[in-house]
Protein backbone atom coordinates (compact mmCIF):
# COMPACT_ATOMS: atom_id res chain seq x y z
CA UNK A 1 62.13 23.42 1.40
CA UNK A 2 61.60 24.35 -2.13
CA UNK A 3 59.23 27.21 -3.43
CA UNK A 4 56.12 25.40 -4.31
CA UNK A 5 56.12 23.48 -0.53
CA UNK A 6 56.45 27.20 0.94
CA UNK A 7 54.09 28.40 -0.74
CA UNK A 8 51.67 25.63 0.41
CA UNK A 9 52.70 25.83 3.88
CA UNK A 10 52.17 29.53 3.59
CA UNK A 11 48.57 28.56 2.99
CA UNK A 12 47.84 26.24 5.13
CA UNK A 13 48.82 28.72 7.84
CA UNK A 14 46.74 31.52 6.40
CA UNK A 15 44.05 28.87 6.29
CA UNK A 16 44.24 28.28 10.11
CA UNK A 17 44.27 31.98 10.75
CA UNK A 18 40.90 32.01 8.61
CA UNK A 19 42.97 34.52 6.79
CA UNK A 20 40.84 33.00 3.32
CA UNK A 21 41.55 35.66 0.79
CA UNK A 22 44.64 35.75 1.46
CA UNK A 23 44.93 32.09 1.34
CA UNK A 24 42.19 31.55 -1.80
CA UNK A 25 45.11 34.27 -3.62
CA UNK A 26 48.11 32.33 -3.11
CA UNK A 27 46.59 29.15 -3.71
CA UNK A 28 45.55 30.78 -7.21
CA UNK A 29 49.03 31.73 -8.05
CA UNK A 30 50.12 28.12 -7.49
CA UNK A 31 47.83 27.01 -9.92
CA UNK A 32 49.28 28.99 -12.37
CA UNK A 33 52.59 26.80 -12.17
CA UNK A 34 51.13 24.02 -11.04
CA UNK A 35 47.60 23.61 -12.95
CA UNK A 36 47.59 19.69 -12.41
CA UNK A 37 48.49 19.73 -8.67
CA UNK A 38 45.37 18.52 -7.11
CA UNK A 39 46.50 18.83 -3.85
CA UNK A 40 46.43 22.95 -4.28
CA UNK A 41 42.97 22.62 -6.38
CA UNK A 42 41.78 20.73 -2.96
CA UNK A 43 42.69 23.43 -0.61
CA UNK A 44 41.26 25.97 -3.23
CA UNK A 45 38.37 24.40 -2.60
CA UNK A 46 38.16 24.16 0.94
CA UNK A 47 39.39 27.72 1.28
CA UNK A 48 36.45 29.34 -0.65
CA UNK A 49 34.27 26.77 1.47
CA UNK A 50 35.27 27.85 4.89
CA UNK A 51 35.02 31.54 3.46
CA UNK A 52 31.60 30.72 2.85
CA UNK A 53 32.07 30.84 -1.09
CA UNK A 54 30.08 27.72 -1.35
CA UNK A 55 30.15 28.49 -5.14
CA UNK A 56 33.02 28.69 -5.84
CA UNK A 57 34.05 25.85 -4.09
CA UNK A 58 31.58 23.75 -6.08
CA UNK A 59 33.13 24.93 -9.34
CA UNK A 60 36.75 23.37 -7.74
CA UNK A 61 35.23 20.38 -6.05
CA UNK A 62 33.44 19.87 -9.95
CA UNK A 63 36.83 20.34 -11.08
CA UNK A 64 38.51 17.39 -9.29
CA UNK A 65 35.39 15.35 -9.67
CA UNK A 66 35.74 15.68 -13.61
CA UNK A 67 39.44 14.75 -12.99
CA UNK A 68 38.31 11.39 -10.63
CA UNK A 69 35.66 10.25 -13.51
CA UNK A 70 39.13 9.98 -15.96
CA UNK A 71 41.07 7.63 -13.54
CA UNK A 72 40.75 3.92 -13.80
CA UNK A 73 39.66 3.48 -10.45
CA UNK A 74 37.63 6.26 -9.11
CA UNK A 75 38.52 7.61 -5.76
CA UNK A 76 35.29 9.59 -5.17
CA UNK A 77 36.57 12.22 -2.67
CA UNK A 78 35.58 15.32 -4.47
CA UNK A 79 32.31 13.03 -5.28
CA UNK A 80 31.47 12.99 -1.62
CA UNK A 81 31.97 16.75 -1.26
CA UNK A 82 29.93 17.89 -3.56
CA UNK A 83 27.24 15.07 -2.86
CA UNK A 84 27.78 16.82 0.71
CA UNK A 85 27.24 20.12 -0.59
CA UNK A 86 24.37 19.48 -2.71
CA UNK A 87 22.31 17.53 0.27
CA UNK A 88 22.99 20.40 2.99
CA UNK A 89 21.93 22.79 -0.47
CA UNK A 90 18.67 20.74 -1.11
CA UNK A 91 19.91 21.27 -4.69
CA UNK A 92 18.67 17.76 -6.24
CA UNK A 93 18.53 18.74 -9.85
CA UNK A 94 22.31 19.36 -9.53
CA UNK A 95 23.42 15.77 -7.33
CA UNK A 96 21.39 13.84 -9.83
CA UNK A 97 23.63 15.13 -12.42
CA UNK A 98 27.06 13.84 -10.43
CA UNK A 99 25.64 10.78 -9.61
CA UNK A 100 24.69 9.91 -12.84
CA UNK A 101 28.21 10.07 -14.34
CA UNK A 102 29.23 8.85 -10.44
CA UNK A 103 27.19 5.66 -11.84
CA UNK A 104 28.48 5.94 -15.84
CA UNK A 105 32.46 5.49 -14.21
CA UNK A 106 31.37 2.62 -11.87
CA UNK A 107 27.78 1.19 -13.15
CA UNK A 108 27.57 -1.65 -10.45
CA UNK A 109 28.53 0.16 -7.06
CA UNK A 110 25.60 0.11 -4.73
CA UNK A 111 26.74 3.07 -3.11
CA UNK A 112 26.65 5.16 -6.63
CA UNK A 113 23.45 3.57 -7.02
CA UNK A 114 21.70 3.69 -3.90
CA UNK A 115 23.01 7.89 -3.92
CA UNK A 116 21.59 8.16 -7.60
CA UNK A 117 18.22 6.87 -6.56
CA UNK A 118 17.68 9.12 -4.11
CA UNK A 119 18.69 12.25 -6.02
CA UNK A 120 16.18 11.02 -8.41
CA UNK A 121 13.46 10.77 -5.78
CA UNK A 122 14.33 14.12 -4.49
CA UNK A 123 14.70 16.06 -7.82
CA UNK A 124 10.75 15.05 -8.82
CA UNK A 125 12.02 11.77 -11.11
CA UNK A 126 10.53 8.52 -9.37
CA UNK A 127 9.87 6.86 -12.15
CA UNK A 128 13.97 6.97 -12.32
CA UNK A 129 14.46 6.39 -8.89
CA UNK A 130 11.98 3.29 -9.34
CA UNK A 131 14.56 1.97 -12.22
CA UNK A 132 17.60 2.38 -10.00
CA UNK A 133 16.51 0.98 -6.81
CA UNK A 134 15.06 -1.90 -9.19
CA UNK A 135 18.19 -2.31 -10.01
CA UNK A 136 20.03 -2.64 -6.54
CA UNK A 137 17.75 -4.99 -5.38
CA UNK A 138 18.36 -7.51 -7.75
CA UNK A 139 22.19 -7.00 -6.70
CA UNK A 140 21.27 -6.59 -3.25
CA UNK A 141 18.45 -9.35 -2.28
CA UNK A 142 18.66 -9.40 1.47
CA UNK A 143 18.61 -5.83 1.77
CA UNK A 144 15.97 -4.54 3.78
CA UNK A 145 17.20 -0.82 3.59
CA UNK A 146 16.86 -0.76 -0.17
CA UNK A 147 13.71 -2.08 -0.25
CA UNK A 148 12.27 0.28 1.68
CA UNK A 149 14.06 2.43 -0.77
CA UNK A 150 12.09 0.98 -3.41
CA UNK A 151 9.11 1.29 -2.13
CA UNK A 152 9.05 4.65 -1.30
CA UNK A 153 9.92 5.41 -5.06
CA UNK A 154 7.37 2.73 -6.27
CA UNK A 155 4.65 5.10 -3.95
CA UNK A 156 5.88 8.11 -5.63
CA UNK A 157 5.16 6.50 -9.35
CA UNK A 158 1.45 5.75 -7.64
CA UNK A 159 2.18 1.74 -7.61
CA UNK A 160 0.60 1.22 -4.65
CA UNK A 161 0.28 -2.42 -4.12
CA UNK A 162 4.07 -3.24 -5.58
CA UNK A 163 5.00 -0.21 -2.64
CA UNK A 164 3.59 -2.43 0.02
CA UNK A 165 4.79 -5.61 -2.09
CA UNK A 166 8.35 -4.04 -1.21
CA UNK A 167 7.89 -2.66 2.12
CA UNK A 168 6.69 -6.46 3.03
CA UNK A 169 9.82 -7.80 1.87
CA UNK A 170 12.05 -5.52 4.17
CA UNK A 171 9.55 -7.19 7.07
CA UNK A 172 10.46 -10.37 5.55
CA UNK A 173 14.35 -9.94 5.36
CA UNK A 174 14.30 -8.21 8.93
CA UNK A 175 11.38 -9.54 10.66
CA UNK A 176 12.74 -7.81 13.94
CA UNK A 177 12.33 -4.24 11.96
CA UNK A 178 8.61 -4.78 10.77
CA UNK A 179 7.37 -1.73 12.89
CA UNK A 180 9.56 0.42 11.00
CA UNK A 181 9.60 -0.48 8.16
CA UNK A 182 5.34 -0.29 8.17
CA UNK A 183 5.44 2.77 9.78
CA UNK A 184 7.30 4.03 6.80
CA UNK A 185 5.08 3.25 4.46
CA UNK A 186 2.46 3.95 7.06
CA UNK A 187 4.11 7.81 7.20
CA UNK A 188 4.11 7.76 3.13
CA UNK A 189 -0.15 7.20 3.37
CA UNK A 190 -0.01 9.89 5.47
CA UNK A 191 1.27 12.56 3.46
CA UNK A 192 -0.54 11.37 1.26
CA UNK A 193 -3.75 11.91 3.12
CA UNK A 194 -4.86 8.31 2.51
CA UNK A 195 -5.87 8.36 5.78
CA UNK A 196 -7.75 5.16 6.06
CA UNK A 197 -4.58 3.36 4.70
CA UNK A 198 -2.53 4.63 7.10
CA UNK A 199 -4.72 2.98 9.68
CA UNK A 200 -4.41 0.16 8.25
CA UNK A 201 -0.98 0.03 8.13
CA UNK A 202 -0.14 1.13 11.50
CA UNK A 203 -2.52 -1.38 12.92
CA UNK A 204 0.50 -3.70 11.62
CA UNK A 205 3.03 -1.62 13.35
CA UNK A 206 1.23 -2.22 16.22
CA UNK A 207 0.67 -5.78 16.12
CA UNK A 208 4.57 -5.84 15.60
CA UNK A 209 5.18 -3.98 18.37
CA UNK A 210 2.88 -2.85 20.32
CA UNK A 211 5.08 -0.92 22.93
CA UNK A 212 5.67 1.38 20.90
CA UNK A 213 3.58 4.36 21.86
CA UNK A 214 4.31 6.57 18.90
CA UNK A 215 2.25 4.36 17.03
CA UNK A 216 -0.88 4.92 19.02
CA UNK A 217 -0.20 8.93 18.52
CA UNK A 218 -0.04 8.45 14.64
CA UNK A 219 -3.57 6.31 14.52
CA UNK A 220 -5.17 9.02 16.87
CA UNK A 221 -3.65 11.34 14.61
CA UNK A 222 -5.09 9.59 11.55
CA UNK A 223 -8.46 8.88 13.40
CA UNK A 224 -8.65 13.49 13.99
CA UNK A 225 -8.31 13.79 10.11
CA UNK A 226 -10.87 11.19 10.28
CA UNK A 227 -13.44 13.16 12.16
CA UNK A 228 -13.17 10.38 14.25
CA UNK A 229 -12.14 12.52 17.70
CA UNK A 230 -13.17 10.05 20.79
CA UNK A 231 -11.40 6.94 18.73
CA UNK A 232 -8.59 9.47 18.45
CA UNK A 233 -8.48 10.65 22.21
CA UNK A 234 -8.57 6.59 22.81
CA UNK A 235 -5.35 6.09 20.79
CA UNK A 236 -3.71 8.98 22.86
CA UNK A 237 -4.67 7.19 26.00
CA UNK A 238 -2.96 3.75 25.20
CA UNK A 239 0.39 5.97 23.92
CA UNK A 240 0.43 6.82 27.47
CA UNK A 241 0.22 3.48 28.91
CA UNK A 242 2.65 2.25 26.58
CA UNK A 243 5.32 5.14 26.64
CA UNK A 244 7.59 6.55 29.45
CA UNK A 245 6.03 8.92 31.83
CA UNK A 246 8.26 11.66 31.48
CA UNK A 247 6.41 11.78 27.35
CA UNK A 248 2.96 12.29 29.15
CA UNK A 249 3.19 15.84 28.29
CA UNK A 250 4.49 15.76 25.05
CA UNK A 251 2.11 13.25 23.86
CA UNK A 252 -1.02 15.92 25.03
CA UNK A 253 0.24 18.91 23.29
CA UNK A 254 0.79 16.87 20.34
CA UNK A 255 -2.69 15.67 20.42
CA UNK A 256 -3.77 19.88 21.57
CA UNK A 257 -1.71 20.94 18.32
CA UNK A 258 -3.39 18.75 16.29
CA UNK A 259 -6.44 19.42 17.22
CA UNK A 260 -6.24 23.50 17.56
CA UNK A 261 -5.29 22.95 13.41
CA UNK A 262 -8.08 20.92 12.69
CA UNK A 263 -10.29 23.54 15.00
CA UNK A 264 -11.72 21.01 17.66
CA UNK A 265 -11.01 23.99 19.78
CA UNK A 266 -12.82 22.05 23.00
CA UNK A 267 -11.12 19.01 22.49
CA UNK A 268 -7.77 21.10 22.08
CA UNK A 269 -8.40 22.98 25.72
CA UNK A 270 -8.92 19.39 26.97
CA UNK A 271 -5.40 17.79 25.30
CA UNK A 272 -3.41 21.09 26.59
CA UNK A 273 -5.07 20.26 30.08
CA UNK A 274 -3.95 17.03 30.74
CA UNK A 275 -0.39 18.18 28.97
CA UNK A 276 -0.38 20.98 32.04
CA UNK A 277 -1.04 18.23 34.68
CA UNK A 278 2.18 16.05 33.91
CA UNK A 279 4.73 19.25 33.14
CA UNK A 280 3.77 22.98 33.31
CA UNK A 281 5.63 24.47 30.94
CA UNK A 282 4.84 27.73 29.57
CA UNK A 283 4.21 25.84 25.66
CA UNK A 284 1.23 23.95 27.03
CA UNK A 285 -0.29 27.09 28.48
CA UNK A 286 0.32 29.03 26.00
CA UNK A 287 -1.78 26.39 23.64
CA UNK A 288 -4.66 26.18 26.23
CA UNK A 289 -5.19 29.72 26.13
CA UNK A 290 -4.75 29.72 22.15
CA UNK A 291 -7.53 27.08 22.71
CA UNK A 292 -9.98 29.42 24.56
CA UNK A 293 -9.48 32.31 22.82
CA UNK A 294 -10.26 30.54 19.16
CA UNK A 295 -13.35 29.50 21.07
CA UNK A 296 -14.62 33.14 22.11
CA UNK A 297 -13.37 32.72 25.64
CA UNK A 298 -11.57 36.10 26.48
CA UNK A 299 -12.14 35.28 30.07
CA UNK A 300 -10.37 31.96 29.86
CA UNK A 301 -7.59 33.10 27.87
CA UNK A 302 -7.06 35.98 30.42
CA UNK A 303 -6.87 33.19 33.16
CA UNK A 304 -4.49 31.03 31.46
CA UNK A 305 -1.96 34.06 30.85
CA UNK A 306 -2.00 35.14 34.33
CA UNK A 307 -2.03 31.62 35.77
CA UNK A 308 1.33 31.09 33.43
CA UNK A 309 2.44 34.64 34.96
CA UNK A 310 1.77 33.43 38.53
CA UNK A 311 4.53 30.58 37.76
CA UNK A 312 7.24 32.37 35.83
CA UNK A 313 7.17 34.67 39.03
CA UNK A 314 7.20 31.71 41.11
């Protein structure tokens, strides 16, 4: 074995020890002879990685990257690192930047694209997310996915009616899907606190699948923000004939959360209520009694803390 493979070896087993500094030192003085080994560059940067040098593992993962956009055909691992990297970092600004010379090496890969396009919509650019998923679509036709895509970015640029224009056309392509892909667009009206939209939109999701219980929580929830309370509690009755009755108490506290934040305290103590008579679990206590005390009920609350006391001793 000559010097160089000892060396590496050497690394790999401080490596495996987690022995990094030791390992991130060694690998630096084979660089030194061997600048153009990428091999060594790669375990550089997975040693300052697993030290938790995210950093400085960037700076070699960049390194290789630069080195894959000069090949004829580009290999894309260090790409998919630091695309990795950047995601788990919620560091947009920075994955735009790789994917756009990702895209400059190979302009027609859907993947490139498709990765581009959302760095774009995450960094605060949908007008350049709008371009690129414009883009895949026309090379991708009978691609539900990416219209969605699309139409979350065409939502973004306030194109309403071409956002529903696209989210149709996923419906279209996968008819099977049309609850989803609604209630995506549907989630987008939403946060959007177009309210009266959503509604509309969900009513769809319904209509496409009406078994589907979460789709009678999100109208009640639109119907609260609404003012609309009894429609809402109505909603949250027909999720629980249409979902499993293990959810029962899930879908109450939901509706008792919601409604302690928009501070239909009563209606709240009711919602954590029914939630305590499928499952009583200290969360749905706890929220009753939240309930009575933001309604002046010091007595109540008192109850509902030594009712949840009585159990845990139980």
């Amino acid at each position: 074995m000559n010097q160089k493979n000892k060396k590496i070896e050497q690394a790999e087993n401080y490596l495996s020890q987690g022995r990094y500094n030791e390992a991130i030192e060694l690998l630096h003085d084979l660089r030194k002879t061997l600048p153009d080994e990428e091999s060594v560059l790669l375990m550089l940067a997975w040693a300052y990685y697993d030290s938790g040098n995210t950093g400085r593992a960037v700076e070699s993962f960049r390194e290789l990257f630069e080195r894959e956009l000069r090949r004829n055909i580009f290999t894309g691992f260090a790409y998919d690192e630091l695309v990795r990297i950047y995601k788990q970092e919620k560091k947009y600004r920075q994955l735009a930047e790789i994917c756009e010379k990702a895209v400059c090496a190979q302009a027609q890969d859907i993947g490139l694209l498709a990765e581009l396009g959302n760095a774009y919509l995450r960094s605060g650019n949908p007008q350049k997310a709008r371009v690129v998923y414009e883009k895949i679509v026309r090379l991708d036709e009978d691609n539900a996915f990416f219209y969605c895509c699309w139409g979350e970015a065409l939502f973004a640029c306030e194109m309403i009616k071409e956002s529903e224009d696209a989210y149709e056309r996923a419906c279209q392509i996968e008819p099977e899907q049309s609850g989803n892909y609604y209630f995506k667009l549907a989630v987008l009206f939403q946060k959007a606190q177009k309210y009266d939209e959503a509604v509309r939109i969900i009513n769809k999701c319904i209509a496409a699948n009406p078994e589907n219980a979460l789709y009678y929580c999100s109208r009640g929830d639109c119907l609260i923000y609404l003012g609309k309370i009894q429609d809402a509690l109505q909603e949250y009755e027909k999720a629980l004939e249409h979902g499993r009755p293990g959810n029962a108490g899930a879908y109450f506290n939901r509706l008792g959360n919601l409604l302690m934040k928009e501070k239909h305290y009563f209606a709240a103590a009711a919602a954590f209520e029914r939630a305590i008579e499928h499952e009583k679990i200290q969360t749905y206590y706890l929220g009753l009694a939240s309930a009575y005390r933001a309604m002046g009920r010091e007595d109540k609350f008192h109850g509902i803390l030594s009712r949840l006391n009585d159990i845990k001793q139980n």
